[in-house]
PDB file of N, CA and C in Angstrom:
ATOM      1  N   UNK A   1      10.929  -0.677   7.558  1.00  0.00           N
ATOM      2  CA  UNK A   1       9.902   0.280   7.857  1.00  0.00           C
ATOM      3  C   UNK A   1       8.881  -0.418   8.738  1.00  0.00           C
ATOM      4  N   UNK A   2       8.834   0.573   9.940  1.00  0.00           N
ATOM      5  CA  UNK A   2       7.683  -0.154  10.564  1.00  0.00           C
ATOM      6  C   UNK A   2       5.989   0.568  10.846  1.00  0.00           C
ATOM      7  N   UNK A   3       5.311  -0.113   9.977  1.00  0.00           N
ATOM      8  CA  UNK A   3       3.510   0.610   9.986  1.00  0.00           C
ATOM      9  C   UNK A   3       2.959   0.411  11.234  1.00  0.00           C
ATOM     10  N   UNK A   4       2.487   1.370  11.864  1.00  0.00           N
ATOM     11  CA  UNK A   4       1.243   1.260  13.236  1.00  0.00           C
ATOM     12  C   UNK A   4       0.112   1.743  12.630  1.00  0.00           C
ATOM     13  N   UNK A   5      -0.938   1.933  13.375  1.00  0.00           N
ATOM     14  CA  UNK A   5      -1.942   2.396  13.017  1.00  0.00           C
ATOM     15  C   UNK A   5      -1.844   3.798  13.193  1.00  0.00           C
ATOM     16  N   UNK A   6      -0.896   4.601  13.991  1.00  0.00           N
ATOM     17  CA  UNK A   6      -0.822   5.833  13.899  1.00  0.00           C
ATOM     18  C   UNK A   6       0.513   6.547  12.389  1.00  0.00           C
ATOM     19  N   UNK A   7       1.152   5.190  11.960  1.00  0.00           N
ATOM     20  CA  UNK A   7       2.155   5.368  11.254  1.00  0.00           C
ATOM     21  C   UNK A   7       2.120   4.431   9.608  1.00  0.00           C
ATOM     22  N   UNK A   8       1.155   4.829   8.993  1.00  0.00           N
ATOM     23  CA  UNK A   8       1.035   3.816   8.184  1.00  0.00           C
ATOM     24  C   UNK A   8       1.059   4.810   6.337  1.00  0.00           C
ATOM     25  N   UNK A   9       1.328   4.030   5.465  1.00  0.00           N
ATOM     26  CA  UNK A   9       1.347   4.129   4.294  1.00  0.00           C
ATOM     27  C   UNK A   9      -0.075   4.613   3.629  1.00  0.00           C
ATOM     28  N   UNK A  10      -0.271   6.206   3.308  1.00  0.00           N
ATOM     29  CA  UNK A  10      -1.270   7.016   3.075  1.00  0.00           C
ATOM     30  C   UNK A  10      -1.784   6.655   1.168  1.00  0.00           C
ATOM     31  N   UNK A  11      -2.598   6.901   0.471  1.00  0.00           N
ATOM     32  CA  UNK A  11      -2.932   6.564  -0.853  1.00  0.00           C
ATOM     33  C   UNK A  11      -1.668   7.077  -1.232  1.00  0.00           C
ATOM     34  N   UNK A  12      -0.883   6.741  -2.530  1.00  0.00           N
ATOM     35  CA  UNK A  12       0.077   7.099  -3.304  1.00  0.00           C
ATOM     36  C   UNK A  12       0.026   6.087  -4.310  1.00  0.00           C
ATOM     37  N   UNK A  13       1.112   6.927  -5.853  1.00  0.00           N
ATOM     38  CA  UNK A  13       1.402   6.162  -6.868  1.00  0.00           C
ATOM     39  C   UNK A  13       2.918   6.372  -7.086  1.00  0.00           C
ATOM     40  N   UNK A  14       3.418   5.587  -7.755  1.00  0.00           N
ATOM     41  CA  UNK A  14       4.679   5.810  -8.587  1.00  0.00           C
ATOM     42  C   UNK A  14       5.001   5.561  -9.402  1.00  0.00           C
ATOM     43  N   UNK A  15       6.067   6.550 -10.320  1.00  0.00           N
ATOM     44  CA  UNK A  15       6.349   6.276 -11.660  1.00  0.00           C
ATOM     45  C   UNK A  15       7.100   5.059 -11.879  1.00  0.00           C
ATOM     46  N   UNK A  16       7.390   4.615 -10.797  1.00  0.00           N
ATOM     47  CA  UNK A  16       8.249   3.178 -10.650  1.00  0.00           C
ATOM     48  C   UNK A  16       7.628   2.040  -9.825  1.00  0.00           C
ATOM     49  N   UNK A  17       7.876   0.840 -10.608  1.00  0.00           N
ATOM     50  CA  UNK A  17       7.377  -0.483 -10.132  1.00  0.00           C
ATOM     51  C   UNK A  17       7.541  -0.531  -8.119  1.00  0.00           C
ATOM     52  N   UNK A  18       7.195  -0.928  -7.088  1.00  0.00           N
ATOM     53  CA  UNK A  18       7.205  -1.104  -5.762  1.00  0.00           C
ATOM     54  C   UNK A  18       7.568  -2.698  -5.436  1.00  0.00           C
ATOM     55  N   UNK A  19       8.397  -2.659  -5.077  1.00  0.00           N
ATOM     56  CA  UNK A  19       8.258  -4.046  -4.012  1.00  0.00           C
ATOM     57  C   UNK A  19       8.618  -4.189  -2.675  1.00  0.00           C
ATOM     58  N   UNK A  20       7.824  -4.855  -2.076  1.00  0.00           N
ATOM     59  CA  UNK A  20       7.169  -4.849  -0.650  1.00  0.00           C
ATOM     60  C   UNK A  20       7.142  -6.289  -0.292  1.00  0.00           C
ATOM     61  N   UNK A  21       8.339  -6.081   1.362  1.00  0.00           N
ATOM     62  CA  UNK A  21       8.401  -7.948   1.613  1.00  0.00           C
ATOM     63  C   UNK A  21       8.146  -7.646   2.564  1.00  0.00           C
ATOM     64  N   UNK A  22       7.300  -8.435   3.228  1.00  0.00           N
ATOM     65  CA  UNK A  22       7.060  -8.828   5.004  1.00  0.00           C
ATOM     66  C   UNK A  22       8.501  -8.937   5.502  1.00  0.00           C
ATOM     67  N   UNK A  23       8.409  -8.556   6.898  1.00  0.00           N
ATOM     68  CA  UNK A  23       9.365  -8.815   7.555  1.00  0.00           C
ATOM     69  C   UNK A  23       9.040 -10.088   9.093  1.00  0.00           C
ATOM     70  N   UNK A  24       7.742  -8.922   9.688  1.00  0.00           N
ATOM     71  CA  UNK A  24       7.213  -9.890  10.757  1.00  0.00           C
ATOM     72  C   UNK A  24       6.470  -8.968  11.338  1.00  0.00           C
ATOM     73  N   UNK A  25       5.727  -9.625  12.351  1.00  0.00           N
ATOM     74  CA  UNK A  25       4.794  -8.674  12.874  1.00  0.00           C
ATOM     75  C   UNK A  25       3.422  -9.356  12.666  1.00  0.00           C
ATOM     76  N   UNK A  26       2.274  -8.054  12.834  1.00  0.00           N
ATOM     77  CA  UNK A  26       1.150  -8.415  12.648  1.00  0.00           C
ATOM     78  C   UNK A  26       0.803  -8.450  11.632  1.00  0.00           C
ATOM     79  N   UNK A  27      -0.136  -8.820  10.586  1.00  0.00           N
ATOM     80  CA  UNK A  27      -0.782  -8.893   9.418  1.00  0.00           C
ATOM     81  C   UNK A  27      -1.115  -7.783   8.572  1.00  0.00           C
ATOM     82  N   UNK A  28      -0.780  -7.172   7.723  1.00  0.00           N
ATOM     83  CA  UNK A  28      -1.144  -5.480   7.195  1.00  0.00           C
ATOM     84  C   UNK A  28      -2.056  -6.135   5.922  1.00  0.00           C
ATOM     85  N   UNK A  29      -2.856  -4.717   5.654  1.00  0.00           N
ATOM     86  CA  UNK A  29      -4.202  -4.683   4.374  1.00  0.00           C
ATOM     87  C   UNK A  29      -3.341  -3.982   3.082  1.00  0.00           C
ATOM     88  N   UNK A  30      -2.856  -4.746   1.883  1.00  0.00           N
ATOM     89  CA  UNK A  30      -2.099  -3.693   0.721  1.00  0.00           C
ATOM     90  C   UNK A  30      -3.758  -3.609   0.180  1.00  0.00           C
ATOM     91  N   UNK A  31      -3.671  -2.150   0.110  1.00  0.00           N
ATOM     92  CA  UNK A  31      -4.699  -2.341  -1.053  1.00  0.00           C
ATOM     93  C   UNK A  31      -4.132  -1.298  -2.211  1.00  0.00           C
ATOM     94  N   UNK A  32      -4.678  -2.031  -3.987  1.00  0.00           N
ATOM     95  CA  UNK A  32      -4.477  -1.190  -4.972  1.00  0.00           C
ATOM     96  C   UNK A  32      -5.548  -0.798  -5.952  1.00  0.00           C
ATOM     97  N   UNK A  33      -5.535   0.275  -6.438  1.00  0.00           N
ATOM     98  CA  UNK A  33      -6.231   0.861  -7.190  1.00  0.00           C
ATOM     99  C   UNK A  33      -5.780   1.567  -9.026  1.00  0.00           C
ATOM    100  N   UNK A  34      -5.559   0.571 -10.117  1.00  0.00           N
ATOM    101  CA  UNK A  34      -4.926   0.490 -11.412  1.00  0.00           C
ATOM    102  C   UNK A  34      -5.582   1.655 -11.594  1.00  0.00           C
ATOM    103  N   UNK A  35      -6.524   2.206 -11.447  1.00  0.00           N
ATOM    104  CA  UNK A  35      -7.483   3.015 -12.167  1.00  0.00           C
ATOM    105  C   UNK A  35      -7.718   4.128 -11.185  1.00  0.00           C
ATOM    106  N   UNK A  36      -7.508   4.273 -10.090  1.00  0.00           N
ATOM    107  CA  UNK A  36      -8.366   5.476  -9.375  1.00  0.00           C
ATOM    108  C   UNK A  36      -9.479   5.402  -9.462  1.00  0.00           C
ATOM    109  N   UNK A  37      -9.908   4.523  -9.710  1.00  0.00           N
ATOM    110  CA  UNK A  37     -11.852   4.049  -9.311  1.00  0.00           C
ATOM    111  C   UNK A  37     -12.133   2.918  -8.731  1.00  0.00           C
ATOM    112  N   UNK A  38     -11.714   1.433  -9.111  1.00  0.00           N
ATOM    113  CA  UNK A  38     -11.965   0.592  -8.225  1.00  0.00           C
ATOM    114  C   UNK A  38     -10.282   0.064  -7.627  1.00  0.00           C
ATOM    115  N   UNK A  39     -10.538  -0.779  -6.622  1.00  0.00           N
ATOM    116  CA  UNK A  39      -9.462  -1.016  -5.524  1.00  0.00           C
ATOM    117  C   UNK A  39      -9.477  -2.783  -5.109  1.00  0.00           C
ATOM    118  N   UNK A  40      -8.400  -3.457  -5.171  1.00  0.00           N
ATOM    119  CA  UNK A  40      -8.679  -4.814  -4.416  1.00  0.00           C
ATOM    120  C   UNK A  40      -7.492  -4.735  -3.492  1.00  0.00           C
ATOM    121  N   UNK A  41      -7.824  -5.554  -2.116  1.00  0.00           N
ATOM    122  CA  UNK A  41      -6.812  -5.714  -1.097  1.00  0.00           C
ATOM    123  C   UNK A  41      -6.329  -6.941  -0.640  1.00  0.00           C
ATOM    124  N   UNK A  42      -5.546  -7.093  -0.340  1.00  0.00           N
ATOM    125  CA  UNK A  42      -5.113  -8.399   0.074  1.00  0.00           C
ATOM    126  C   UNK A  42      -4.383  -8.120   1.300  1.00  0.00           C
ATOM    127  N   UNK A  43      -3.819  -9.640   1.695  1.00  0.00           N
ATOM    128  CA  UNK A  43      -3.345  -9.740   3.453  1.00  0.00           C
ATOM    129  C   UNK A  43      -1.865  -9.385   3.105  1.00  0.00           C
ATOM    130  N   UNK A  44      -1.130  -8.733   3.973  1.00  0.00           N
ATOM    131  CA  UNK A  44       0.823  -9.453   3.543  1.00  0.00           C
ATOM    132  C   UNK A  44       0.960  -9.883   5.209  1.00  0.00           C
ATOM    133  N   UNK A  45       1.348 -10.756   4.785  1.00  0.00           N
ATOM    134  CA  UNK A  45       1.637 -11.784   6.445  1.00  0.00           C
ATOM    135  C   UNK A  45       2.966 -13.063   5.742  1.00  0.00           C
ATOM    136  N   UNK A  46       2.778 -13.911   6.583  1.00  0.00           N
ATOM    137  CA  UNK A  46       3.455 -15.186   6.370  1.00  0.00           C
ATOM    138  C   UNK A  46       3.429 -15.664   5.421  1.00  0.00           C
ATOM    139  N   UNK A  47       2.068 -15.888   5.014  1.00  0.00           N
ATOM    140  CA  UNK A  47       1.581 -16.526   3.564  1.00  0.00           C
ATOM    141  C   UNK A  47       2.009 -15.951   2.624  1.00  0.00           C
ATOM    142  N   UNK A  48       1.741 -14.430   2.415  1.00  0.00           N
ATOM    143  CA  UNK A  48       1.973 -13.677   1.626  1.00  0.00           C
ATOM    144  C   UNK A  48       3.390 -12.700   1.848  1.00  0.00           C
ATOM    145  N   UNK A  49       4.116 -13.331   1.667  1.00  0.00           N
ATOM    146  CA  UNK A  49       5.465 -12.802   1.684  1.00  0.00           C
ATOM    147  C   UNK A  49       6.070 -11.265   1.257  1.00  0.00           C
ATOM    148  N   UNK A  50       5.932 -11.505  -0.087  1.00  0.00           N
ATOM    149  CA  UNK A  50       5.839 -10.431  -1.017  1.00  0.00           C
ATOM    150  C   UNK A  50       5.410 -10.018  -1.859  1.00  0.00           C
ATOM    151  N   UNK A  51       5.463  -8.949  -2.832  1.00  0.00           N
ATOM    152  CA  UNK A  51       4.264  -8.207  -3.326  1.00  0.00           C
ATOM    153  C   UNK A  51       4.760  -7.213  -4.607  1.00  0.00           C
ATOM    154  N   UNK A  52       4.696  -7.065  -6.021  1.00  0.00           N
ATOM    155  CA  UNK A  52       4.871  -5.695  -6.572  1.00  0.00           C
ATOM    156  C   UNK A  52       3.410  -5.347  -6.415  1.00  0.00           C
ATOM    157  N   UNK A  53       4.224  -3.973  -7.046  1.00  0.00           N
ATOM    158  CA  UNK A  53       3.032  -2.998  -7.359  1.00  0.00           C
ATOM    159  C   UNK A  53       3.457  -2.051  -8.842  1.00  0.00           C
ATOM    160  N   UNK A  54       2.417  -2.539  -9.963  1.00  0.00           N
ATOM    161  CA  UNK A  54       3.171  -1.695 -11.293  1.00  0.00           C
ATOM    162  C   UNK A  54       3.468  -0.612 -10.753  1.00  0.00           C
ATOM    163  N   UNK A  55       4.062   0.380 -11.485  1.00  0.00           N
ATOM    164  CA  UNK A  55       3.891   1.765 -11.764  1.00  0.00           C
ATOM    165  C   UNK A  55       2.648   2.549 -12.007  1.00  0.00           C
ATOM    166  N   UNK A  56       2.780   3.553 -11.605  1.00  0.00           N
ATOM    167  CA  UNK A  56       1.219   4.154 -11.771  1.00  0.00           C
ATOM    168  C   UNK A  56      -0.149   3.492 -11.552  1.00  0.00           C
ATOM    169  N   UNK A  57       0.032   2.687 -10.018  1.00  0.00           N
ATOM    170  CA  UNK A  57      -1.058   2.290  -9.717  1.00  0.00           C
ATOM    171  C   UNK A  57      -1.083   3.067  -7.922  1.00  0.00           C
ATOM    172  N   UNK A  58      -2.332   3.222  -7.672  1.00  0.00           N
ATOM    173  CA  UNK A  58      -1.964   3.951  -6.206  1.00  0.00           C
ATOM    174  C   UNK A  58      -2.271   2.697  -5.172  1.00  0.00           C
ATOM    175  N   UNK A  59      -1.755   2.795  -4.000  1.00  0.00           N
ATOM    176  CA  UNK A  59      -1.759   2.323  -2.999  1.00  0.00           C
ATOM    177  C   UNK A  59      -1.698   2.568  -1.672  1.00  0.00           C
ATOM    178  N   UNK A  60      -2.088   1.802  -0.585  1.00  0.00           N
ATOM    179  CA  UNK A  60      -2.172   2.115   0.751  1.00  0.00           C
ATOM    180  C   UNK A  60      -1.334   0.736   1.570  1.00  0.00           C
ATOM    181  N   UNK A  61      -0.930   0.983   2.745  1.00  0.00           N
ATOM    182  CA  UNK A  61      -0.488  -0.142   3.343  1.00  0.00           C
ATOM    183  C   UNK A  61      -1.271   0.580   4.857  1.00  0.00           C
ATOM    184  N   UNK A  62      -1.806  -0.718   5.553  1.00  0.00           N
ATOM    185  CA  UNK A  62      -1.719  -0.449   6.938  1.00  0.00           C
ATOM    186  C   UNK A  62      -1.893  -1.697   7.369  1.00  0.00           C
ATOM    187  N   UNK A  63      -1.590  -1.790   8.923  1.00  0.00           N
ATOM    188  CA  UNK A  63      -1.605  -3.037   9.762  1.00  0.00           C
ATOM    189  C   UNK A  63      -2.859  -2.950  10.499  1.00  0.00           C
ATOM    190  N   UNK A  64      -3.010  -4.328  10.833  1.00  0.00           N
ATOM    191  CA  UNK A  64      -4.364  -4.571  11.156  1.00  0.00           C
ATOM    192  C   UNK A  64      -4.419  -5.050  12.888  1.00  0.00           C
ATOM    193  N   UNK A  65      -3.085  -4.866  13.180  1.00  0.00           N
ATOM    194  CA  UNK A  65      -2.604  -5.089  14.383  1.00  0.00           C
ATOM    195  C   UNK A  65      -2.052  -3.932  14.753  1.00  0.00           C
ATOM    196  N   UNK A  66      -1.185  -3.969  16.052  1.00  0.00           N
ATOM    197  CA  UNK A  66      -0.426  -2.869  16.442  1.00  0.00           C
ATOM    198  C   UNK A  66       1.101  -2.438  15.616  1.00  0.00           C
ATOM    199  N   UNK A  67       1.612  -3.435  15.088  1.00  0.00           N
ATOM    200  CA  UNK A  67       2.906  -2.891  13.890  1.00  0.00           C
ATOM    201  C   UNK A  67       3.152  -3.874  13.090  1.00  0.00           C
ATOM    202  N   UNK A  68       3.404  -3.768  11.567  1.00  0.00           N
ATOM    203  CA  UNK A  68       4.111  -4.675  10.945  1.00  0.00           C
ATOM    204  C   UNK A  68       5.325  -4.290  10.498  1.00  0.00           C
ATOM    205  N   UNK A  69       6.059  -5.055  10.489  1.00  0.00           N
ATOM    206  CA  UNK A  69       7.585  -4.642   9.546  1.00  0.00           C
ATOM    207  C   UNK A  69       7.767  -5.040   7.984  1.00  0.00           C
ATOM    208  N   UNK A  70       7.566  -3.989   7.580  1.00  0.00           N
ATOM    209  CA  UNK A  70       7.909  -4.510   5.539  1.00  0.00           C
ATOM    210  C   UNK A  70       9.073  -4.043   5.388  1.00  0.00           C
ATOM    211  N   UNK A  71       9.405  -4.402   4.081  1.00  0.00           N
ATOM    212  CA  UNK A  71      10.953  -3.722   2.965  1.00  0.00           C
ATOM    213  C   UNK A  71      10.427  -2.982   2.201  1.00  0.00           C
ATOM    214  N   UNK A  72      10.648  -2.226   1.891  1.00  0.00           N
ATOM    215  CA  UNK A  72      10.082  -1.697   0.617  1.00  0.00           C
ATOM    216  C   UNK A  72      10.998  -0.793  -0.240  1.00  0.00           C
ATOM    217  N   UNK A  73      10.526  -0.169  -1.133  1.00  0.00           N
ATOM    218  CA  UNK A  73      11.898   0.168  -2.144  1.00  0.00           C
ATOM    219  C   UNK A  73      10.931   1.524  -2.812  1.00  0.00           C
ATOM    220  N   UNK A  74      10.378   2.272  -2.186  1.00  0.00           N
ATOM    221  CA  UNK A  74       9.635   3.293  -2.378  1.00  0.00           C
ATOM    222  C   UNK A  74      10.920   4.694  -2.623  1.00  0.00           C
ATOM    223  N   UNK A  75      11.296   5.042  -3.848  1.00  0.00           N
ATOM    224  CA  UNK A  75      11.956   6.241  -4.183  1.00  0.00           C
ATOM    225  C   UNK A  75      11.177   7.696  -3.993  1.00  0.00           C
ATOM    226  N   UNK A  76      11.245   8.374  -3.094  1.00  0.00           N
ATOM    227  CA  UNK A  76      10.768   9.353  -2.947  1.00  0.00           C
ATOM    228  C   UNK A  76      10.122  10.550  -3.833  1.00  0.00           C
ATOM    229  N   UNK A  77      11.064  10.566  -4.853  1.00  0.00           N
ATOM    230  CA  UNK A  77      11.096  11.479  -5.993  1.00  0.00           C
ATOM    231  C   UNK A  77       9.926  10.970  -6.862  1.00  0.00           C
ATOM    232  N   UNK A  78       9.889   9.862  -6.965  1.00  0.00           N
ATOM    233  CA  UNK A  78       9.378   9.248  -7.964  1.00  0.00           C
ATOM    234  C   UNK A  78       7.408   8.910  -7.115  1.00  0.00           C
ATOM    235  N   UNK A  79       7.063   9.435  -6.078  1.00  0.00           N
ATOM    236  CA  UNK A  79       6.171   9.411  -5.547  1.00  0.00           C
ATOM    237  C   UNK A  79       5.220  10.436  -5.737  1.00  0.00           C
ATOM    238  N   UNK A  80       3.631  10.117  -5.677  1.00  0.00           N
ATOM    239  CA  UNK A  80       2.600  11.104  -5.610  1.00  0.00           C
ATOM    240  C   UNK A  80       1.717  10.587  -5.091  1.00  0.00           C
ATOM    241  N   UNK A  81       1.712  11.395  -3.606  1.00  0.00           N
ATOM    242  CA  UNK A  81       0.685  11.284  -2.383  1.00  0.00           C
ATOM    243  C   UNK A  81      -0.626  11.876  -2.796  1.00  0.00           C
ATOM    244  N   UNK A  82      -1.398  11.189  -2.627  1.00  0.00           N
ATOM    245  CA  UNK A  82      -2.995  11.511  -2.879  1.00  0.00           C
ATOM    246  C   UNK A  82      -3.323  13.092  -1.361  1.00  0.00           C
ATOM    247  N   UNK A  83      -4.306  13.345  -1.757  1.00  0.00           N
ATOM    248  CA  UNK A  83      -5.069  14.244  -0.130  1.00  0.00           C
ATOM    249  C   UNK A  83      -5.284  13.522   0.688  1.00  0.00           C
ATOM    250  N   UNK A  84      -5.056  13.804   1.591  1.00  0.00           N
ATOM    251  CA  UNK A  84      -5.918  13.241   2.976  1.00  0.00           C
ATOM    252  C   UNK A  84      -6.786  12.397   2.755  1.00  0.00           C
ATOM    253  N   UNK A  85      -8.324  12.970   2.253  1.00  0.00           N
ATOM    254  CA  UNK A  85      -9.017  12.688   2.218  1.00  0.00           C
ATOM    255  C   UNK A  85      -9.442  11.503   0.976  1.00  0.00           C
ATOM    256  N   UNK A  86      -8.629  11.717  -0.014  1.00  0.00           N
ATOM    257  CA  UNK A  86      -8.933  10.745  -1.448  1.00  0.00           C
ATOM    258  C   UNK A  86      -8.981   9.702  -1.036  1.00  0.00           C
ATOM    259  N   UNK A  87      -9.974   8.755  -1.997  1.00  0.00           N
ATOM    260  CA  UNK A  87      -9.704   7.148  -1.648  1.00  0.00           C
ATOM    261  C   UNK A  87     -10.244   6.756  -3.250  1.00  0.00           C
ATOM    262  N   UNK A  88     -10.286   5.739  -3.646  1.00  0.00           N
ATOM    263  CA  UNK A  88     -10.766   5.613  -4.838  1.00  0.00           C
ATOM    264  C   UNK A  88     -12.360   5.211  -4.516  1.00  0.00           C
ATOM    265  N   UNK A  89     -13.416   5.898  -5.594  1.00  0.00           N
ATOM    266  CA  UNK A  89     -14.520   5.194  -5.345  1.00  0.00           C
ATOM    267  C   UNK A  89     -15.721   5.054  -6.791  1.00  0.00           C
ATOM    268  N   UNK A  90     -15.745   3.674  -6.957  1.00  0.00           N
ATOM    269  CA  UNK A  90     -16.307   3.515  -8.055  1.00  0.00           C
ATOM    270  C   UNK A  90     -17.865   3.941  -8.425  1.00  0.00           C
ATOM    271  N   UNK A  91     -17.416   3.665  -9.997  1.00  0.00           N
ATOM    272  CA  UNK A  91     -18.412   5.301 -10.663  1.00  0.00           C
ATOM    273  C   UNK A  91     -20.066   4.778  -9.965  1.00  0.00           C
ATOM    274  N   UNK A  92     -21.101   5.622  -9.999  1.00  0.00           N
ATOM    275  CA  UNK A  92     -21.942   5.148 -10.254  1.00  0.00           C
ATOM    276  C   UNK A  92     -22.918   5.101 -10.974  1.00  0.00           C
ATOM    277  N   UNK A  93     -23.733   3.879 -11.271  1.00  0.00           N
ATOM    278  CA  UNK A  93     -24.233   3.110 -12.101  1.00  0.00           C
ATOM    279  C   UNK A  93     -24.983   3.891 -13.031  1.00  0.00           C
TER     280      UNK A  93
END
């Protein structure tokens, strides 16, 4: 699979564990959210090879360049795309 910035991995969860390997390319942002309120992100590049993601946690992928190439093992069925617009955002104080 290859992410651009016009082609990239929108919020979603799944009832099934994710794993996600670099292939090559430019550097992409995973970010996850256990809770639907707060979110941490990390790089997947060279360093960071590969990656799960439990079940029932949501996530985003995009590149921070013009394309990256991942693997991923995303079952369709087993997916739930957030809105457009959702992002997670923590409560306040």
């Amino acid at each position: 699979m290859i992410i651009t910035i016009e082609d990239y991995i929108s919020w979603r969860k799944s009832t099934k564990g994710i794993y996600i390997s670099y292939i090559s390319g430019d550097t992409a942002v995973l970010s996850i959210s256990k809770n639907g309120i707060d979110a941490q992100s990390m790089y997947i590049n060279s360093s960071l090879k590969e990656y799960t993601i439990d079940p029932h946690c949501w996530f985003t992928i995009e590149t921070l360049g013009r394309a990256t190439e991942i693997e991923v093992n995303i079952n369709l069925r087993s997916i739930t795309i957030a809105p457009e617009d959702w992002r997670p955002i923590p409560r306040k104080p």
